[in-house]
PDB file of N, CA and C in Angstrom:
ATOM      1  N   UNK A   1     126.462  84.892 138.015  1.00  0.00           N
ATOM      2  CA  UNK A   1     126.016  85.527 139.228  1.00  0.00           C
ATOM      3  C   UNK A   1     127.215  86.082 139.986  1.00  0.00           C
ATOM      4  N   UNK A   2     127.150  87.247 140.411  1.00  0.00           N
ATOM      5  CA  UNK A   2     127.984  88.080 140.895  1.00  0.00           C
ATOM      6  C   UNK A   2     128.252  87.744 142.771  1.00  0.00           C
ATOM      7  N   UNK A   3     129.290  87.470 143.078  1.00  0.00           N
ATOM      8  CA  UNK A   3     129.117  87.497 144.488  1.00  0.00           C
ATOM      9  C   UNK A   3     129.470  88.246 144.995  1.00  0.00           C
ATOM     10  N   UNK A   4     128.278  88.562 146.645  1.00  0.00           N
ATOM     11  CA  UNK A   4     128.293  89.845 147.241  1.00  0.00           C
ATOM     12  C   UNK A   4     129.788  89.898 148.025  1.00  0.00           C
ATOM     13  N   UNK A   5     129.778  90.993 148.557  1.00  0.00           N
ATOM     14  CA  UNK A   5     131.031  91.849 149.177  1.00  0.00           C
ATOM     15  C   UNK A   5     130.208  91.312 150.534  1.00  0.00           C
ATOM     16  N   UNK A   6     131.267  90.327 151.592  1.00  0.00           N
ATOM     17  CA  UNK A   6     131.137  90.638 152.714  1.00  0.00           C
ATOM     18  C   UNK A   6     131.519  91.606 153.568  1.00  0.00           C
ATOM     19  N   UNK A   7     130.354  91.737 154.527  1.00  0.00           N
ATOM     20  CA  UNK A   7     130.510  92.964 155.180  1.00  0.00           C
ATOM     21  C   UNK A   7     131.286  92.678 156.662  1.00  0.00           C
ATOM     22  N   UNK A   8     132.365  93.106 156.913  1.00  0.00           N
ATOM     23  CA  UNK A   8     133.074  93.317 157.908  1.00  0.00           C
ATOM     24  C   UNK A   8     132.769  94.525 159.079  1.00  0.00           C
ATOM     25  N   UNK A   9     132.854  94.291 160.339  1.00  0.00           N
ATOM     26  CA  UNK A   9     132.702  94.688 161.373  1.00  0.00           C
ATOM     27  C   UNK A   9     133.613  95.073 162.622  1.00  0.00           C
ATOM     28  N   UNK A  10     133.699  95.622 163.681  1.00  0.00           N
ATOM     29  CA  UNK A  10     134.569  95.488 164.193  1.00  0.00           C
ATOM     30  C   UNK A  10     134.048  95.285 165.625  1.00  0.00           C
ATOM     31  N   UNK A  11     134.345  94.065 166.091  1.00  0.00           N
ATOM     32  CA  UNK A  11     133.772  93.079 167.342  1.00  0.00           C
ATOM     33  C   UNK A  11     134.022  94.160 168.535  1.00  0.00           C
ATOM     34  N   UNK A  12     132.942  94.746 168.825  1.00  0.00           N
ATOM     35  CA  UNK A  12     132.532  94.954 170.080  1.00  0.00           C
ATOM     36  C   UNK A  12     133.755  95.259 171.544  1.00  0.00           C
ATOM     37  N   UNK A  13     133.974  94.478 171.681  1.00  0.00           N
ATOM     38  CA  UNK A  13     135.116  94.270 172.891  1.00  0.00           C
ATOM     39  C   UNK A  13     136.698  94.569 172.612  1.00  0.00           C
ATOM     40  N   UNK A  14     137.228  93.686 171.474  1.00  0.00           N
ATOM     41  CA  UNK A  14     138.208  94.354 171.361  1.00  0.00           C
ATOM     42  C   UNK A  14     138.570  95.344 170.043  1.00  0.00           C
ATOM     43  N   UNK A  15     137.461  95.363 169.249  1.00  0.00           N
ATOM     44  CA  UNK A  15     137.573  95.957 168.216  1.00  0.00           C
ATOM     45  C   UNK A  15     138.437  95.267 166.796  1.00  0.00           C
ATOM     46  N   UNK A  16     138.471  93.978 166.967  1.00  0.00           N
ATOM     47  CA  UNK A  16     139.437  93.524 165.936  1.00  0.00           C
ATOM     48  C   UNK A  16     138.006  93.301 164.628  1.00  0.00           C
ATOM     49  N   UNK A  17     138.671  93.190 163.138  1.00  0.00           N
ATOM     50  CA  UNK A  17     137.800  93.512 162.051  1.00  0.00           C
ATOM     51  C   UNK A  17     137.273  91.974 162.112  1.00  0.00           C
ATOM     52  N   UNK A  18     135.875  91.488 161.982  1.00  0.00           N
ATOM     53  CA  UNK A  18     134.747  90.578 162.170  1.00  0.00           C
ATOM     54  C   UNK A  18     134.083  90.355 161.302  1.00  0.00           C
ATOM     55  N   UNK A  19     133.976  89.314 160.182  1.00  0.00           N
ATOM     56  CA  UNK A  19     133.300  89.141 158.700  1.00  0.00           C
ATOM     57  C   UNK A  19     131.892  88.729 159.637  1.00  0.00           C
ATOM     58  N   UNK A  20     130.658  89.909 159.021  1.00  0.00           N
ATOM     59  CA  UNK A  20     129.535  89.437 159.463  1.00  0.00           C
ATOM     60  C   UNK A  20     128.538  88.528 158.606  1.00  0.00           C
ATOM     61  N   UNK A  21     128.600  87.308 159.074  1.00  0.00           N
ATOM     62  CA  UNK A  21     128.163  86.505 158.072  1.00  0.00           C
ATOM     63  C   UNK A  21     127.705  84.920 158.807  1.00  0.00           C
ATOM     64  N   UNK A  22     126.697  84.080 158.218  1.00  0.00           N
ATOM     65  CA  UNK A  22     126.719  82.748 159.258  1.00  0.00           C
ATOM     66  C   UNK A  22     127.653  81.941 159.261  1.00  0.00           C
ATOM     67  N   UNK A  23     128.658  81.972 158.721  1.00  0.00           N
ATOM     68  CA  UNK A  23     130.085  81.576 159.065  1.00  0.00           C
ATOM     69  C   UNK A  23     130.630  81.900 160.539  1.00  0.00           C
ATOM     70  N   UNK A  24     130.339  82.852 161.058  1.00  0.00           N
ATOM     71  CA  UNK A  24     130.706  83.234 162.474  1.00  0.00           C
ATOM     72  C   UNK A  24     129.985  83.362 163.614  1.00  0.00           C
ATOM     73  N   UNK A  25     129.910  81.995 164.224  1.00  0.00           N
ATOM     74  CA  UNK A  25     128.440  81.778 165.281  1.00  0.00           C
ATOM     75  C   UNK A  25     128.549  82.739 166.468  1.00  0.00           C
ATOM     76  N   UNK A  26     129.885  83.798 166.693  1.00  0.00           N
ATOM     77  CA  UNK A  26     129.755  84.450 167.591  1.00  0.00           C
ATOM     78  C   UNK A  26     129.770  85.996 167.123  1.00  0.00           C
ATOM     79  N   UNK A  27     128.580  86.204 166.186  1.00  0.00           N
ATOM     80  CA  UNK A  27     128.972  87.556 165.188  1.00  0.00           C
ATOM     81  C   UNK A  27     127.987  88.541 166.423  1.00  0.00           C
ATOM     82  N   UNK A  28     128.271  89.580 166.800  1.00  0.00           N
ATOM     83  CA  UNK A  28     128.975  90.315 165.774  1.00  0.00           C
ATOM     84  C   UNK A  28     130.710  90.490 166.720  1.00  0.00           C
ATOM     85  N   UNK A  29     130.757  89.367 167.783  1.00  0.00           N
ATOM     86  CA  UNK A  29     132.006  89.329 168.429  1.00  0.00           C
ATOM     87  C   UNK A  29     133.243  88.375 167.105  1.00  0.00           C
ATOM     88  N   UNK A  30     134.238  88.439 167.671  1.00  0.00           N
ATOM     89  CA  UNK A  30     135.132  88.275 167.426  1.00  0.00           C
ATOM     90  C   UNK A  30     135.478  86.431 167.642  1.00  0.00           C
ATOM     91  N   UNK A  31     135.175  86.444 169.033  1.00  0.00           N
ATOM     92  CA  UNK A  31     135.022  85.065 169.806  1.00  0.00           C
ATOM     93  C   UNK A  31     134.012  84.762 170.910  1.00  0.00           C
ATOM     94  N   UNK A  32     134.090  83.351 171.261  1.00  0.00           N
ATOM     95  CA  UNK A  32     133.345  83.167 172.624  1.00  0.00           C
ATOM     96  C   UNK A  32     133.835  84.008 173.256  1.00  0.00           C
ATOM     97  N   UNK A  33     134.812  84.228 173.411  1.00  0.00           N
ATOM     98  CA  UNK A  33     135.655  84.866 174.906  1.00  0.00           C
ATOM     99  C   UNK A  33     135.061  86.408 174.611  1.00  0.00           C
ATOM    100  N   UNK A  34     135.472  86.786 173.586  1.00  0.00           N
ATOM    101  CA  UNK A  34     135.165  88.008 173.933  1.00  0.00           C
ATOM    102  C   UNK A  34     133.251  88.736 174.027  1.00  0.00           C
ATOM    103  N   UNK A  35     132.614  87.535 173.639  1.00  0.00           N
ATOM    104  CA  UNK A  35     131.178  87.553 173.919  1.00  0.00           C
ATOM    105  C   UNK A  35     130.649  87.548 175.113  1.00  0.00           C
ATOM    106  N   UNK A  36     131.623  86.814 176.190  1.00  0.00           N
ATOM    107  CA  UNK A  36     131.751  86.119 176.992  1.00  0.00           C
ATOM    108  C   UNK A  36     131.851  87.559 178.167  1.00  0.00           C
ATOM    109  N   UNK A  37     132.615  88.369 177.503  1.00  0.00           N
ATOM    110  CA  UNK A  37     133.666  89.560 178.145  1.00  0.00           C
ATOM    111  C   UNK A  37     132.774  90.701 178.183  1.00  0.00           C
ATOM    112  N   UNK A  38     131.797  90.889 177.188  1.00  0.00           N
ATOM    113  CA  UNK A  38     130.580  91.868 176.887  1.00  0.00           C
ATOM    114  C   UNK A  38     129.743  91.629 177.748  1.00  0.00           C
ATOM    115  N   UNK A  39     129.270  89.896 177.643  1.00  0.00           N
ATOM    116  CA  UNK A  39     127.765  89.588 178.291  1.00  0.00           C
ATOM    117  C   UNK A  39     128.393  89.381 180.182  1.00  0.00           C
ATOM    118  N   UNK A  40     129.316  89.659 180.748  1.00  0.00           N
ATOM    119  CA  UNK A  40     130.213  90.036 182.254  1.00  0.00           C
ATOM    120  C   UNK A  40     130.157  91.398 182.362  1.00  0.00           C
ATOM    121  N   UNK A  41     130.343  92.363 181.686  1.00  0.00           N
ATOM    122  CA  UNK A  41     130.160  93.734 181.628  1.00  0.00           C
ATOM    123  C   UNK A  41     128.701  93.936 181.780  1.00  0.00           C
ATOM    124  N   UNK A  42     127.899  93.555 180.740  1.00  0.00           N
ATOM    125  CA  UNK A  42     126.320  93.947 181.267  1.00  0.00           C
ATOM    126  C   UNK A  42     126.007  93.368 182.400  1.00  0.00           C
ATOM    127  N   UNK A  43     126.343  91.991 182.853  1.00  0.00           N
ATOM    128  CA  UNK A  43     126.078  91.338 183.996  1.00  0.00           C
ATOM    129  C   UNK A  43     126.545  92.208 185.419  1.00  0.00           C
ATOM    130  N   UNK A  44     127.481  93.350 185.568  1.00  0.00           N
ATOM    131  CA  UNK A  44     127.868  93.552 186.330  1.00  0.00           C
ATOM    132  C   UNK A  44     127.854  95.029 186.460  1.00  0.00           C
ATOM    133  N   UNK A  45     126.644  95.224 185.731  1.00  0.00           N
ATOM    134  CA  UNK A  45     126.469  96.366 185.369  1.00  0.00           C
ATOM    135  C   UNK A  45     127.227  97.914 184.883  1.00  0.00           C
ATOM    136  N   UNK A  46     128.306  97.370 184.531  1.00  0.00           N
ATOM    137  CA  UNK A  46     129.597  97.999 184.421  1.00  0.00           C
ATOM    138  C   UNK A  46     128.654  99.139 182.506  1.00  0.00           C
ATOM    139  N   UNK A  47     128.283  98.190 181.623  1.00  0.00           N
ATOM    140  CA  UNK A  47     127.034  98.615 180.787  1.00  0.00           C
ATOM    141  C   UNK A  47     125.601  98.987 181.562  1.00  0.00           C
ATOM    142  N   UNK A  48     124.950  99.646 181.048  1.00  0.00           N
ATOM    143  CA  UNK A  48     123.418 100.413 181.580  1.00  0.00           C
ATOM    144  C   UNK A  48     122.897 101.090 180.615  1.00  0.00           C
ATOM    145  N   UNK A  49     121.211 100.727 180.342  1.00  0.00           N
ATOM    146  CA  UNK A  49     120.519 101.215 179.778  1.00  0.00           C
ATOM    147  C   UNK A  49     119.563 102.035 180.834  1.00  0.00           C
ATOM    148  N   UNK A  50     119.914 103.556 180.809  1.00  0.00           N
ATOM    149  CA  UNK A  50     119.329 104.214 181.916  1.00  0.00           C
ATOM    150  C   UNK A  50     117.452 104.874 180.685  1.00  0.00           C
ATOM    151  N   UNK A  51     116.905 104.984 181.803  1.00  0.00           N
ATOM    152  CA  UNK A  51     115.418 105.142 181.141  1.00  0.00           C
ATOM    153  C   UNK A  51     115.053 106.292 181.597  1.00  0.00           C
ATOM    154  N   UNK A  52     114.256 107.321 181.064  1.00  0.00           N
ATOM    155  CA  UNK A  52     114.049 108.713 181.792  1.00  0.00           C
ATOM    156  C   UNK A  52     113.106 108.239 182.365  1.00  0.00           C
ATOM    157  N   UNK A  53     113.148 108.833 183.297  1.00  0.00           N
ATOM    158  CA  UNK A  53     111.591 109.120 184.111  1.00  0.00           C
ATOM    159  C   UNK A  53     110.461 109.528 183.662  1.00  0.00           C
ATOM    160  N   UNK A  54     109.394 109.340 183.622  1.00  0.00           N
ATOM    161  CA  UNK A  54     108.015 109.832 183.065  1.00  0.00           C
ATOM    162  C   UNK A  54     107.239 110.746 184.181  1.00  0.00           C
ATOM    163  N   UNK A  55     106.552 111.767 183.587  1.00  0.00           N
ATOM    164  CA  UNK A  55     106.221 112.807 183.975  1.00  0.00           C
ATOM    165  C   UNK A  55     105.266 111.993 185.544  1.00  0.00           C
ATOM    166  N   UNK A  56     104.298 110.961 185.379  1.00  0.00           N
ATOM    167  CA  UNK A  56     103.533 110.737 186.006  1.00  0.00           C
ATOM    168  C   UNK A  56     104.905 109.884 187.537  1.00  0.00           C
ATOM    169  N   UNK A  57     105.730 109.533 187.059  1.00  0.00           N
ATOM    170  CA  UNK A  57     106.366 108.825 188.455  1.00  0.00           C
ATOM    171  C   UNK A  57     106.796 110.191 188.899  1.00  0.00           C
ATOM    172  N   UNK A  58     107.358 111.419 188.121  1.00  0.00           N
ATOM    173  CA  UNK A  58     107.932 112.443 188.669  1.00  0.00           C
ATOM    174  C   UNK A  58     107.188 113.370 189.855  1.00  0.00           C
ATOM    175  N   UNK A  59     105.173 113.416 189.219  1.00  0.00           N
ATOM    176  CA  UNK A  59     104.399 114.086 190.319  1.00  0.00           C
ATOM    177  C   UNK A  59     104.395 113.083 191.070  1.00  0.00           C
ATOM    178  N   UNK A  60     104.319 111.757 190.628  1.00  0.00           N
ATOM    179  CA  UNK A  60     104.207 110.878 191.980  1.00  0.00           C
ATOM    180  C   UNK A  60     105.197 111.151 193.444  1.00  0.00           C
ATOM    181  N   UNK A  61     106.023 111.319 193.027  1.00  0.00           N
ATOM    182  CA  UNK A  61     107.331 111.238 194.221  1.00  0.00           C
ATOM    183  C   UNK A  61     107.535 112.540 194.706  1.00  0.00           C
ATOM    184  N   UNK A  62     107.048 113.782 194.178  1.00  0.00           N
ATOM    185  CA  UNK A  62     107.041 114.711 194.503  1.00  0.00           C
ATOM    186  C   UNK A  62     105.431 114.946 195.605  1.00  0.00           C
ATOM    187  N   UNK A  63     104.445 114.311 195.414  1.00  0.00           N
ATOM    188  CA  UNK A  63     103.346 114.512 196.182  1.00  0.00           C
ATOM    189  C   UNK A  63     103.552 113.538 197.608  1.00  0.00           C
ATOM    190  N   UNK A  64     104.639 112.410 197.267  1.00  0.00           N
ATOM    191  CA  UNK A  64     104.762 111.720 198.498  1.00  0.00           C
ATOM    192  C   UNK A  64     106.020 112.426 199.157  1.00  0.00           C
ATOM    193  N   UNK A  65     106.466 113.343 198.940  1.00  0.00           N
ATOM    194  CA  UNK A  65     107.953 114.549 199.823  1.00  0.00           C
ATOM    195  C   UNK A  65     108.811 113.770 199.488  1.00  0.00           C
ATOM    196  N   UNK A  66     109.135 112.603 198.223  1.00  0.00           N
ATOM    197  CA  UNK A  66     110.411 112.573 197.839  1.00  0.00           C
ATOM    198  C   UNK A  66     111.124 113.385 197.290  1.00  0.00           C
ATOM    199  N   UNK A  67     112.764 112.951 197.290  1.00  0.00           N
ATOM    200  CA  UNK A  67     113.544 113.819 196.914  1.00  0.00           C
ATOM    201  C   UNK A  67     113.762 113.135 194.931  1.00  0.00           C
ATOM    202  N   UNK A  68     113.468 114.400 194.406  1.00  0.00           N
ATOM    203  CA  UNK A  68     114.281 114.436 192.936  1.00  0.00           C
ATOM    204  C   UNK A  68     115.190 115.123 192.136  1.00  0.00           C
ATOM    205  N   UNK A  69     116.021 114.313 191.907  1.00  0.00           N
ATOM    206  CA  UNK A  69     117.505 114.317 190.932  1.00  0.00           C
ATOM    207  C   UNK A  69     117.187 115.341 190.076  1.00  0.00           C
ATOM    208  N   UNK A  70     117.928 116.284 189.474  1.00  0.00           N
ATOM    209  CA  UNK A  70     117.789 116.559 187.949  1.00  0.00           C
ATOM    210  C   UNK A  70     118.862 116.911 187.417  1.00  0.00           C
TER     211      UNK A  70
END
């Protein structure tokens, strides 16, 4: 039986190369710390998953004289 090629990665935060595999309980980081350093960034919103607007909130805010972005 042939063994597979692990697949390497490069951790998120600081970019150092990361064997992805259950050998590494902090995959696809590098370390706690730097998991640690990612999940402070989303916490502080410094990361953002922005969502478009949908057509129906857009007439909404426009029939109540809000103002909209574009």
């Amino acid at each position: 039986m042939s063994r597979a090629l692990a697949l390497s990665v490069a951790c998120p935060t600081c970019r150092a190369s990361v064997e992805w595999s259950h050998a590494n309980p902090w995959r696809p980081f590098c370390s706690g710390r730097c998991k640690g350093i990612d999940l402070g960034d989303w916490a502080s919103d410094r990361f953002v998953i922005t969502a478009g607007e949908s057509a129906d909130a857009l007439s909404g805010a426009a029939s109540l004289g809000g103002d909209l972005k574009q």
